[in-house]
Protein backbone atom coordinates (compact mmCIF):
# COMPACT_ATOMS: atom_id res chain seq x y z
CA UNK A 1 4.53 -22.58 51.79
CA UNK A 2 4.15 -24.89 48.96
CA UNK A 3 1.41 -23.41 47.25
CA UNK A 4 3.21 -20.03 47.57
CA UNK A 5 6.49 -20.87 46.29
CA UNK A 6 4.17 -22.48 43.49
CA UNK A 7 2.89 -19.12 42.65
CA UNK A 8 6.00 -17.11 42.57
CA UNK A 9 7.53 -19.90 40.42
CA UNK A 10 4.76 -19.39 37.89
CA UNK A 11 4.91 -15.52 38.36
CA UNK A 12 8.23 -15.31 37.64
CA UNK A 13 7.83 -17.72 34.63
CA UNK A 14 5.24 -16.07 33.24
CA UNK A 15 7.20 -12.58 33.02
CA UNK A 16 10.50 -14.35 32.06
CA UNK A 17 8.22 -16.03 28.85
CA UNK A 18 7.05 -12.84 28.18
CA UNK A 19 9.96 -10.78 28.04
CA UNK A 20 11.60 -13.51 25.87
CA UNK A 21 9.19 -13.30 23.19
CA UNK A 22 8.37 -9.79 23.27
CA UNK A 23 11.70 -7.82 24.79
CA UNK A 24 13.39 -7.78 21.05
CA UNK A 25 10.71 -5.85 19.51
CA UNK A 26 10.45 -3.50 22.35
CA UNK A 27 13.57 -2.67 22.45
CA UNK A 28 13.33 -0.88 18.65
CA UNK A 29 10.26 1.40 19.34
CA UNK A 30 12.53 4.50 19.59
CA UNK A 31 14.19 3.92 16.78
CA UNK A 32 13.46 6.04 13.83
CA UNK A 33 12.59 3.37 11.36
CA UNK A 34 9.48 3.13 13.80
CA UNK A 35 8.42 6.13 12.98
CA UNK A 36 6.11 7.45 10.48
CA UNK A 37 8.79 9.60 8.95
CA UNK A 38 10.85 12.97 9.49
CA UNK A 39 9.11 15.88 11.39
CA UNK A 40 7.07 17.89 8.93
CA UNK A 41 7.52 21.84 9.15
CA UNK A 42 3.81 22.29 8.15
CA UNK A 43 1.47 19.49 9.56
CA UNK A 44 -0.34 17.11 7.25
CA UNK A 45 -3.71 18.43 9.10
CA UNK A 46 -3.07 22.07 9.07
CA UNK A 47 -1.67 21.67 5.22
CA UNK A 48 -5.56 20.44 4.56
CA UNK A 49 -7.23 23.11 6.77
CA UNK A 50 -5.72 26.00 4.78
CA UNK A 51 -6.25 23.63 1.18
CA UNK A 52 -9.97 22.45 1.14
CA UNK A 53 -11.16 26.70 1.55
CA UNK A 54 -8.93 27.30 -1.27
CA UNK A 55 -10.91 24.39 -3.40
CA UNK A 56 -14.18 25.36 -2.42
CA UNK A 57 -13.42 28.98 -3.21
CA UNK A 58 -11.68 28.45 -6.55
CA UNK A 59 -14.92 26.12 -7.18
CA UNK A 60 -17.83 28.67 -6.69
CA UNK A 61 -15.19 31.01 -9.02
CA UNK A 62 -15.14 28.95 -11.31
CA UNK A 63 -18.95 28.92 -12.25
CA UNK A 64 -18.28 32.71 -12.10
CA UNK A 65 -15.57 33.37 -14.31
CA UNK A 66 -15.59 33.63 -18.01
CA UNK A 67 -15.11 30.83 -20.23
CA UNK A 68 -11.79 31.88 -21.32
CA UNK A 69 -10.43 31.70 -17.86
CA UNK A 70 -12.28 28.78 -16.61
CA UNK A 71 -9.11 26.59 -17.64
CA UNK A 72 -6.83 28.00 -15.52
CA UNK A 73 -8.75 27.66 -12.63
CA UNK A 74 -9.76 24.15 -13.34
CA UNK A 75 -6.29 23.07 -13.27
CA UNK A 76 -5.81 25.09 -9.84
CA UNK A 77 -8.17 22.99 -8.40
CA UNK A 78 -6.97 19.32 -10.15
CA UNK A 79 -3.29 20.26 -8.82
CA UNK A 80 -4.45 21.09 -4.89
CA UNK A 81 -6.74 18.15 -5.08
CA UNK A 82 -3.92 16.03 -6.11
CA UNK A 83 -1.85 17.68 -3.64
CA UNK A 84 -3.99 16.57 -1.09
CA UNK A 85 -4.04 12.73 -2.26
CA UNK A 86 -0.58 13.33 -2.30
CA UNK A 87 0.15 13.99 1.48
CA UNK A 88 -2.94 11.72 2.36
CA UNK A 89 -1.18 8.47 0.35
CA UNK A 90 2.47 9.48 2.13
CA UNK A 91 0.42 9.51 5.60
CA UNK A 92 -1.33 6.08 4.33
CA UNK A 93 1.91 4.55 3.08
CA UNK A 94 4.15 5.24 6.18
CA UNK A 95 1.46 3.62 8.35
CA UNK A 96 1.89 0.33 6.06
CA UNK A 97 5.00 0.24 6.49
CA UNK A 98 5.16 0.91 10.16
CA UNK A 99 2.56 -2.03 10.41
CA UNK A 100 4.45 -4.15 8.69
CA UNK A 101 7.35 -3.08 10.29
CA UNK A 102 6.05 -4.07 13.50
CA UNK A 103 3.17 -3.85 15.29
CA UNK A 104 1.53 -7.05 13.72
CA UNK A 105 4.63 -9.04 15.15
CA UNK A 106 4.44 -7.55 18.65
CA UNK A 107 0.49 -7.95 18.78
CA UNK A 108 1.24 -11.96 18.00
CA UNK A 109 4.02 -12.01 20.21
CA UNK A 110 1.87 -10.97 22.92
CA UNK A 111 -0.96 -13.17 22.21
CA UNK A 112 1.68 -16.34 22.56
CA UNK A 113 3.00 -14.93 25.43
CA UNK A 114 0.00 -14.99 27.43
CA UNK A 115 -1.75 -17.95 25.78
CA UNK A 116 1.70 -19.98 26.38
CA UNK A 117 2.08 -18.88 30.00
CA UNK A 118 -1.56 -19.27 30.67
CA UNK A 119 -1.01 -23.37 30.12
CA UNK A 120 2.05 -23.00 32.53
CA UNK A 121 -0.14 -22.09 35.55
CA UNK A 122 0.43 -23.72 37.89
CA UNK A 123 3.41 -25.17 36.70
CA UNK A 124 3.22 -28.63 37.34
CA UNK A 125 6.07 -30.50 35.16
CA UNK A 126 9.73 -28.93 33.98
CA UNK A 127 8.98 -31.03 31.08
CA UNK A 128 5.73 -29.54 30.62
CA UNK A 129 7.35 -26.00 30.70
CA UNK A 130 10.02 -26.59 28.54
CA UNK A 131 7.27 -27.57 26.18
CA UNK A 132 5.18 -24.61 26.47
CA UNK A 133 8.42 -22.69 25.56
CA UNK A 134 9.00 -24.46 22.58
CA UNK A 135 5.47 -23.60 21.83
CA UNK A 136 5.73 -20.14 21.67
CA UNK A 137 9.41 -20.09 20.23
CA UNK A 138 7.73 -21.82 17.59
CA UNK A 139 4.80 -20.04 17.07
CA UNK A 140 6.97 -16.54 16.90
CA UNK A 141 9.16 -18.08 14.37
CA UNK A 142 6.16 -18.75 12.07
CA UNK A 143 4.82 -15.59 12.83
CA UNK A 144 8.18 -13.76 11.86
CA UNK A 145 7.98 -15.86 8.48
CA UNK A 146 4.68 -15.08 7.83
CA UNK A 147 5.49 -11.54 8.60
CA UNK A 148 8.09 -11.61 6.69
CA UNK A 149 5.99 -12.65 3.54
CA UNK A 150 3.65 -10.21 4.08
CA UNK A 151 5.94 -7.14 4.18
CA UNK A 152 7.05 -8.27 0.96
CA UNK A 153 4.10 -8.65 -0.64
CA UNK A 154 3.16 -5.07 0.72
CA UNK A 155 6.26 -3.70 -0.51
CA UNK A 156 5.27 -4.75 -3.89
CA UNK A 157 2.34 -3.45 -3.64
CA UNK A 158 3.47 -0.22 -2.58
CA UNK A 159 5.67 -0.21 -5.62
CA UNK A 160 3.11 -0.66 -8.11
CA UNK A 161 1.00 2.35 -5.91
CA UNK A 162 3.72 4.72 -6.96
CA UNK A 163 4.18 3.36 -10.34
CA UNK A 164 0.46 3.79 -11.40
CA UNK A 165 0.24 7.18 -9.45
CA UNK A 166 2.92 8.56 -11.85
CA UNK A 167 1.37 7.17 -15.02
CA UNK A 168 -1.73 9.59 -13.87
CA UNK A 169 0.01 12.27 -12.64
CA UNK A 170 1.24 12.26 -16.17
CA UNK A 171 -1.44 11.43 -17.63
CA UNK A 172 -3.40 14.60 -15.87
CA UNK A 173 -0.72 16.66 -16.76
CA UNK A 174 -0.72 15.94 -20.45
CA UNK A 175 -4.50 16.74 -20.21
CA UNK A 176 -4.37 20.27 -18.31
CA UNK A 177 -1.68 22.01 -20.86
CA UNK A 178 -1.19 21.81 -24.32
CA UNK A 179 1.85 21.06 -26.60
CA UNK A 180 3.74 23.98 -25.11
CA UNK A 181 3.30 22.95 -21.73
CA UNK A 182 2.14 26.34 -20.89
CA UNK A 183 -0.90 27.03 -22.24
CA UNK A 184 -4.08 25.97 -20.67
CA UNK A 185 -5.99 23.40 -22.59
CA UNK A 186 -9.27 24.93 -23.25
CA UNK A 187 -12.30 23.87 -21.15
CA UNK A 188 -14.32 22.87 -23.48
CA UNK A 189 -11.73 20.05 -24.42
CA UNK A 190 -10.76 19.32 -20.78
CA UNK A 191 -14.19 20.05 -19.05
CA UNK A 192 -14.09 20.42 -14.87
CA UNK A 193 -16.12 17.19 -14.32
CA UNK A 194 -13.70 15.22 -16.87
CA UNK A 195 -10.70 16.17 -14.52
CA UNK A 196 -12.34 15.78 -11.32
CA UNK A 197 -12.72 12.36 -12.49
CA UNK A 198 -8.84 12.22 -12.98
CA UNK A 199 -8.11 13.24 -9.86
CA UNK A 200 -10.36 10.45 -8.58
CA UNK A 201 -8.85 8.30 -10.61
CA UNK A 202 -5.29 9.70 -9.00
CA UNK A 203 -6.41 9.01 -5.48
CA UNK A 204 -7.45 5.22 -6.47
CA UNK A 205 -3.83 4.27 -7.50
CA UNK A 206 -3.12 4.69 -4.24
CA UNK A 207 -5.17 1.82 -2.76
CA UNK A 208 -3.79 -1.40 -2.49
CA UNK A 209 -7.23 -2.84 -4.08
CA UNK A 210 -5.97 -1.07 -7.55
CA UNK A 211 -2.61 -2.32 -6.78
CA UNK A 212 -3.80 -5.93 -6.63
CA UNK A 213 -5.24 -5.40 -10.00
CA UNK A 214 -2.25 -2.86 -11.54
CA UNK A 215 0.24 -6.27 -10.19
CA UNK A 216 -1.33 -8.66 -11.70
CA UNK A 217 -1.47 -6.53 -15.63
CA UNK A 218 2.64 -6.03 -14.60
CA UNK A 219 3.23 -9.17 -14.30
CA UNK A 220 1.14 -10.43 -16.79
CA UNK A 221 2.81 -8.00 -19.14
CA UNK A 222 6.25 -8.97 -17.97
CA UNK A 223 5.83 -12.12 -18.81
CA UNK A 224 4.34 -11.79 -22.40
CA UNK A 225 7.50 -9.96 -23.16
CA UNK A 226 9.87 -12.33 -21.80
CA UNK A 227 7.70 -14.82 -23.73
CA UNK A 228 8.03 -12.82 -27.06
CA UNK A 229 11.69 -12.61 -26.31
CA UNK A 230 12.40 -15.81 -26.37
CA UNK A 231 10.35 -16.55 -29.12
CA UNK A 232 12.36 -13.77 -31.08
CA UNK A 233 15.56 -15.24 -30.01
CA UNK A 234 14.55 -18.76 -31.12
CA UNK A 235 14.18 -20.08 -34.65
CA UNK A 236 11.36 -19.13 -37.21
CA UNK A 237 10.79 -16.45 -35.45
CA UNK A 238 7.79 -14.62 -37.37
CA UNK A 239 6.29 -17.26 -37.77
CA UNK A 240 6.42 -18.69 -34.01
CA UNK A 241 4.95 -14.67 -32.91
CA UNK A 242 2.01 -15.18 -36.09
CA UNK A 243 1.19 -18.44 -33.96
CA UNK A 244 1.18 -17.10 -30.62
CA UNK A 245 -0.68 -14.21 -32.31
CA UNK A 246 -3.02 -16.41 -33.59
CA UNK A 247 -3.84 -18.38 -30.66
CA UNK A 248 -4.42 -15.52 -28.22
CA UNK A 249 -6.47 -13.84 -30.47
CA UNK A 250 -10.16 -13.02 -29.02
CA UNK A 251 -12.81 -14.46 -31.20
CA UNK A 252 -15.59 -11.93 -32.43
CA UNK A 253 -18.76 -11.91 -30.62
CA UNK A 254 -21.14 -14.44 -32.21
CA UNK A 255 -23.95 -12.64 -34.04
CA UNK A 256 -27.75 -12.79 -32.95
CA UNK A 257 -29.81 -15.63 -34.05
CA UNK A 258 -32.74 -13.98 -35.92
């Protein structure tokens, strides 16, 4: 009778440690922050099923058509292939934040749960319980902070995503049309390979690896102009940015020894 009461103690505590650590994230999964985002009238998939044809066909045109119209169809394809980046970085970016949001959490919070409980069978000691409690009260509560620090840090990532996607959907759209914004800009200027490569580009400023490097040149720049600010706003002005200018000035490549 012992040995059974033993085992429906630990039973029990082993579903009330659970439930403790992981009820409160449970109990959001309906909600709609949870979800990836509102219900699209036209799936992402079936959006890309009717697109890549379209590419492939305005592609083997292309090589078809004469110069003169070669432009227009060039940007045809550099807009639908940025198109497509576009709905494949929104797919990409909800899932970050969704992550973030919480399924990292819960998949910690379950791994204390068990681990914790699993030192609690049998139970031997209230004092012994009370400490495995603490353990994984604890170990949630770091988890939540470090959680916490990442979502930031991928928030600020995701910023600088959108930022440098904008610069080159500018960019590419500078390129494609001339002064008047209308007029094609002639392929021989803006050749198909040298806006494919654009539109590669495009798609790379959505990955957090070219976010890591477009942070760190934003917040380099950021603080070379608060530097220069406060250099302006200070005394001797010109001549405090001529030394700064001077110091940070790259030295010329030493020439060859003959």
């Amino acid at each position: 009778m012992t040995c059974f009461s033993k085992k429906v103690q630990s039973t029990v505590l082993q579903f009330g440690l659970n439930f403790i650590l992981i009820m409160p994230l449970l109990m959001g999964c309906t909600i709609a922050s949870n979800q990836l985002g509102p219900e699209r009238p036209i799936t992402i998939d079936d959006d890309l099923a009717w697109l890549r044809p379209q590419i492939e066909s305005n592609i083997i045109t292309f090589y078809q058509a004469r110069p003169a119209d070669r432009a227009a169809l060039r940007n045809e394809i550099i807009t639908a292939r940025m198109y497509i980046a576009d709905i494949e970085y929104h797919r990409y970016e909800a899932r970050l934040t969704r992550e973030m949001q919480g399924e990292g959490l819960l998949a910690t919070a379950t791994s204390l749960g068990l681990t914790t409980t699993a030192s609690l069978i049998p139970v031997a000691q209230t004092s012994r319980l009370l400490s495995g409690i603490a353990t994984g009260v604890t170990g949630l509560d770091k988890a939540y902070d470090e959680k916490q620090l990442l979502s930031n840090t991928m928030q600020a990532l995701q910023t600088q995503m959108r930022a440098d996607r904008k610069a080159w959907a500018a960019e590419i759209q500078a390129k494609m049309v001339g002064s008047d914004k209308t007029t094609p800009t002639p392929i021989a200027q803006y050749t198909l390979a040298m806006a494919l490569s654009d539109a590669d580009s495009y798609y790379q400023a959505g990955t957090i690896a070219s976010a890591l490097i477009g942070l760190s040149k934003t917040v380099a720049n950021a603080e070379s102009n608060a530097a220069q600010a406060k250099a302006d706003s200070g005394p001797n002005a010109s001549a405090v940015s001529q030394a700064r200018a001077t110091a940070n000035r790259t030295a010329p490549p030493a020439a060859s020894a003959r």
